[in-house]
C-alpha atoms as a PDB file:
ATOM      1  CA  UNK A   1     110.529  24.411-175.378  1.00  0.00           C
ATOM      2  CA  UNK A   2     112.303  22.311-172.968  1.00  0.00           C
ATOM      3  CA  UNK A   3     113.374  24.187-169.699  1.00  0.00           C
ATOM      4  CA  UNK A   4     116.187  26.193-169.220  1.00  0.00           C
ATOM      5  CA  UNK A   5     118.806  26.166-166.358  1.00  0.00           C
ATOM      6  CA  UNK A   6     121.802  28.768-166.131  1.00  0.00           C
ATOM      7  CA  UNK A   7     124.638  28.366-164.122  1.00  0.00           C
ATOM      8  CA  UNK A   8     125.133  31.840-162.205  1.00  0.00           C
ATOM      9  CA  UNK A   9     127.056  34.088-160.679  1.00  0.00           C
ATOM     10  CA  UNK A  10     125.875  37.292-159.813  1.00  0.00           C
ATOM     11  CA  UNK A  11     128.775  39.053-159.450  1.00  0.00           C
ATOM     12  CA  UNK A  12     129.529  38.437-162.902  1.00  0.00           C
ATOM     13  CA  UNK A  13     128.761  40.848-165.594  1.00  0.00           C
ATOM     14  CA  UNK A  14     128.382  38.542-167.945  1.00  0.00           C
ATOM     15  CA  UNK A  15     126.128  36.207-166.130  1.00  0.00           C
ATOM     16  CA  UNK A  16     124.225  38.735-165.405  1.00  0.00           C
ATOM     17  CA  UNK A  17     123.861  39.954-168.786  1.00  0.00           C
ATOM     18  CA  UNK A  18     122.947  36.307-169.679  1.00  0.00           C
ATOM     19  CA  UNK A  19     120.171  35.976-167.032  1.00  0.00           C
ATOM     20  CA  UNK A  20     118.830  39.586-168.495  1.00  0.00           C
ATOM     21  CA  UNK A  21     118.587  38.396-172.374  1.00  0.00           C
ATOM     22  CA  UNK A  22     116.792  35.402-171.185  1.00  0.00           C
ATOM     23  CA  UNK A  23     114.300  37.091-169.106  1.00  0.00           C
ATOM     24  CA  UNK A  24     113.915  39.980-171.846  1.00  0.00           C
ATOM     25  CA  UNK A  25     112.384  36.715-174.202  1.00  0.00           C
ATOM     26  CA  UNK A  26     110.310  35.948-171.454  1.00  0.00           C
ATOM     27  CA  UNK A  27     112.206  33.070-170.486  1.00  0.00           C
ATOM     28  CA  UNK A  28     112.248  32.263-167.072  1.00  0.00           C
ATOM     29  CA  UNK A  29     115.471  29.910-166.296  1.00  0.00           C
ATOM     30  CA  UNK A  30     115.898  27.705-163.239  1.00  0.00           C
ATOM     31  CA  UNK A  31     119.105  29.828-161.853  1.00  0.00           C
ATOM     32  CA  UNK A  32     121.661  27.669-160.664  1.00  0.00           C
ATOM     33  CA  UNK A  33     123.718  29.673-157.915  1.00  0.00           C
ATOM     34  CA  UNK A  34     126.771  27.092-158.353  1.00  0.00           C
ATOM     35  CA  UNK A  35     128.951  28.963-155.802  1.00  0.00           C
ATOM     36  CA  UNK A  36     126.371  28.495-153.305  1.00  0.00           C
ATOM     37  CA  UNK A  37     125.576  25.024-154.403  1.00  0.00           C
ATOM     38  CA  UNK A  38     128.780  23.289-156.110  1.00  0.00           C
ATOM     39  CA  UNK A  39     127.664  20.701-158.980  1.00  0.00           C
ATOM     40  CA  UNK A  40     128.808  17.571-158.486  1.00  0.00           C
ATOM     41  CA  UNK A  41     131.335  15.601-160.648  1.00  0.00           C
ATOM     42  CA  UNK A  42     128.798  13.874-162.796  1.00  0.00           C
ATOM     43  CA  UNK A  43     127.021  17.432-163.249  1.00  0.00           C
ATOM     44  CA  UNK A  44     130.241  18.791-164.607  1.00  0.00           C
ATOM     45  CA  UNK A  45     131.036  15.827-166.575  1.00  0.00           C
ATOM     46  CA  UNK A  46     127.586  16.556-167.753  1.00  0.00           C
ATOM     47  CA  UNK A  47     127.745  19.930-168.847  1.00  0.00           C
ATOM     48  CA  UNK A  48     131.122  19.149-170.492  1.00  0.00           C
ATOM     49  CA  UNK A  49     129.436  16.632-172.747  1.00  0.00           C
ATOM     50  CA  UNK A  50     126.532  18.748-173.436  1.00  0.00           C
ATOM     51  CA  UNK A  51     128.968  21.573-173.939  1.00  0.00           C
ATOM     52  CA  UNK A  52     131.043  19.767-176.185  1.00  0.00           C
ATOM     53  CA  UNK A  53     134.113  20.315-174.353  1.00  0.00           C
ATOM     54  CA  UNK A  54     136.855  19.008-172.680  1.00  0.00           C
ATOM     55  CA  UNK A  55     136.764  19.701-168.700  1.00  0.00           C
ATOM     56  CA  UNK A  56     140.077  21.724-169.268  1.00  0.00           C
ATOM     57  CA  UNK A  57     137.980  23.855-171.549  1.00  0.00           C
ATOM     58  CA  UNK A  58     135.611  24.971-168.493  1.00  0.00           C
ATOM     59  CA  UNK A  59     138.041  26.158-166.345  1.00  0.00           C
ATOM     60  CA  UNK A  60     138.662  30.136-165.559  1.00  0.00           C
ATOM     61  CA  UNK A  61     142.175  30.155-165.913  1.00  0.00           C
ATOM     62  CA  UNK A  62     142.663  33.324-164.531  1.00  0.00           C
ATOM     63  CA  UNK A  63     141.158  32.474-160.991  1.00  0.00           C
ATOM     64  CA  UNK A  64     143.824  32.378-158.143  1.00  0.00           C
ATOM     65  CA  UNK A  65     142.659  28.577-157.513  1.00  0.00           C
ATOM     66  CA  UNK A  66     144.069  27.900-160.798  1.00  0.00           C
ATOM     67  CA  UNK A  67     147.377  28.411-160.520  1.00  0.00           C
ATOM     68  CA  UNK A  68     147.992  27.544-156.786  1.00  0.00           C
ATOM     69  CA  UNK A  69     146.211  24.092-157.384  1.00  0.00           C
ATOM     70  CA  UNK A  70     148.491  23.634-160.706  1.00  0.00           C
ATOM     71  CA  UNK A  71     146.085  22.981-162.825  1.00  0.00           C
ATOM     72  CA  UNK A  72     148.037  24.377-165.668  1.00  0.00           C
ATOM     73  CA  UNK A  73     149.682  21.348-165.140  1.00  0.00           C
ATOM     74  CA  UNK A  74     148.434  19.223-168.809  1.00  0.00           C
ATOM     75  CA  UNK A  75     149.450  16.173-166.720  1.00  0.00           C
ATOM     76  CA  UNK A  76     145.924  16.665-164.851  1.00  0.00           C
ATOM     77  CA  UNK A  77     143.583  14.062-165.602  1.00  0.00           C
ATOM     78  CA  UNK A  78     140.219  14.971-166.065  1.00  0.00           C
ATOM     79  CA  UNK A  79     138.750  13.598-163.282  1.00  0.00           C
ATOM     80  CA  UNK A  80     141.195  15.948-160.942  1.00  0.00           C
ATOM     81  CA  UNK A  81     140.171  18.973-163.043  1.00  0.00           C
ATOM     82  CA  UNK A  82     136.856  18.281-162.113  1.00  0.00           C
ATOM     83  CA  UNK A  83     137.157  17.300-158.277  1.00  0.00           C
ATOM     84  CA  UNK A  84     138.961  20.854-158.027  1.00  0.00           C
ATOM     85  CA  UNK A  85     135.926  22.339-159.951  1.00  0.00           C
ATOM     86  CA  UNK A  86     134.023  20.809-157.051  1.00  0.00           C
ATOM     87  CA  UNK A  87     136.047  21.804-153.868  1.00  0.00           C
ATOM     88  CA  UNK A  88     136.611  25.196-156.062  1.00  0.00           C
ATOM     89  CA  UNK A  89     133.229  26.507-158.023  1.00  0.00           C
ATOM     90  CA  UNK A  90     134.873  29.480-158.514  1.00  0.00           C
ATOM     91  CA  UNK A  91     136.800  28.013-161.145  1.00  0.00           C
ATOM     92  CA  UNK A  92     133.908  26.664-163.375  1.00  0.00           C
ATOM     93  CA  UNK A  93     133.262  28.784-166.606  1.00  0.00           C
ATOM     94  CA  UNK A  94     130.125  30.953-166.608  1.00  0.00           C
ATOM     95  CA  UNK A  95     127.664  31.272-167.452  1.00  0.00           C
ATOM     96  CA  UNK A  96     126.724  28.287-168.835  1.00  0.00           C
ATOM     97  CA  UNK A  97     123.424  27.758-170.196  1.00  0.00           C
ATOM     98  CA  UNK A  98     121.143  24.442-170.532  1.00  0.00           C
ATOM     99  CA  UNK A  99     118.653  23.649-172.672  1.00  0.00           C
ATOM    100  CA  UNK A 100     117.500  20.156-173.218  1.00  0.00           C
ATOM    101  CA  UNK A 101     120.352  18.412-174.309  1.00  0.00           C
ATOM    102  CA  UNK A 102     121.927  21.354-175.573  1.00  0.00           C
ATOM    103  CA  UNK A 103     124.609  23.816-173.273  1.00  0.00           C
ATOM    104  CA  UNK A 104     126.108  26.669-174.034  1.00  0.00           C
ATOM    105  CA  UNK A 105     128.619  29.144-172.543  1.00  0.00           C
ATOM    106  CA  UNK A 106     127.421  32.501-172.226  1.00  0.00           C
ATOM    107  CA  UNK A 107     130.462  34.637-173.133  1.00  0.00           C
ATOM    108  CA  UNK A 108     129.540  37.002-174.723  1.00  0.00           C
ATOM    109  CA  UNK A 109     125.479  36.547-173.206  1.00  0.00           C
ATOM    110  CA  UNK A 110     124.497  36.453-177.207  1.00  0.00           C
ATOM    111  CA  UNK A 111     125.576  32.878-178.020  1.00  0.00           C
ATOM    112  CA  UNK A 112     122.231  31.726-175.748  1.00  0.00           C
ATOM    113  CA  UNK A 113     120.567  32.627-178.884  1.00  0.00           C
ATOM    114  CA  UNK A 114     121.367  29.484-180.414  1.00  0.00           C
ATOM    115  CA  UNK A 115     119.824  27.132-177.694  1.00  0.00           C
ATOM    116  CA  UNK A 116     116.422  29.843-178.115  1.00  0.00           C
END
């Protein structure tokens, strides 16, 4: 199997609970601690693609970033959704889970099953 990388944060219950069903199948991810170490823009654009979603679609759009950057504005282009994902990491969805070229998001921590 092709290595595994999760985007983490672990303050989040959910990331956490990620990172724990992955190491219960002995999997042993490379942990990605993006608030420590913001991806850059062609990361995110990255994980989008793998993800299958638009860059709008990775956003936590309950984060206090959100709203006083306006991103709820739909007049944002992409690429300014993702340079405030990069001055912001906060605001990237999590966890998100890599596996080859395959990504998931890990809410709730079950739908990792499907890159396993």
């Amino acid at each position: 199997m092709s290595e595994i990388t999760i985007y983490h944060n672990p303050r989040c219950s959910k990331s956490r609970a990620t990172l724990a069903l992955l190491e219960e199948r002995g999997i042993r991810p490379d942990v990605v601690l993006y608030l420590e170490n913001p991806p850059e823009a062609a990361t995110i654009r990255q994980l989008s693609k793998l993800l299958k979603l638009d860059v709008r679609q990775l956003l936590r759009t309950k984060e206090d970033a959100f709203r006083s950057l306006g991103l709820e504005d739909a007049e944002k282009s992409a690429d300014e959704l993702i340079a405030a994902i990069v001055s912001n990491p906060i605001l990237l969805e999590r966890p998100i889970v890599v596996a080859g070229d395959r990504a998931v998001i890990g809410r709730p921590p079950e739908n990792v099953l499907a890159l396993l």
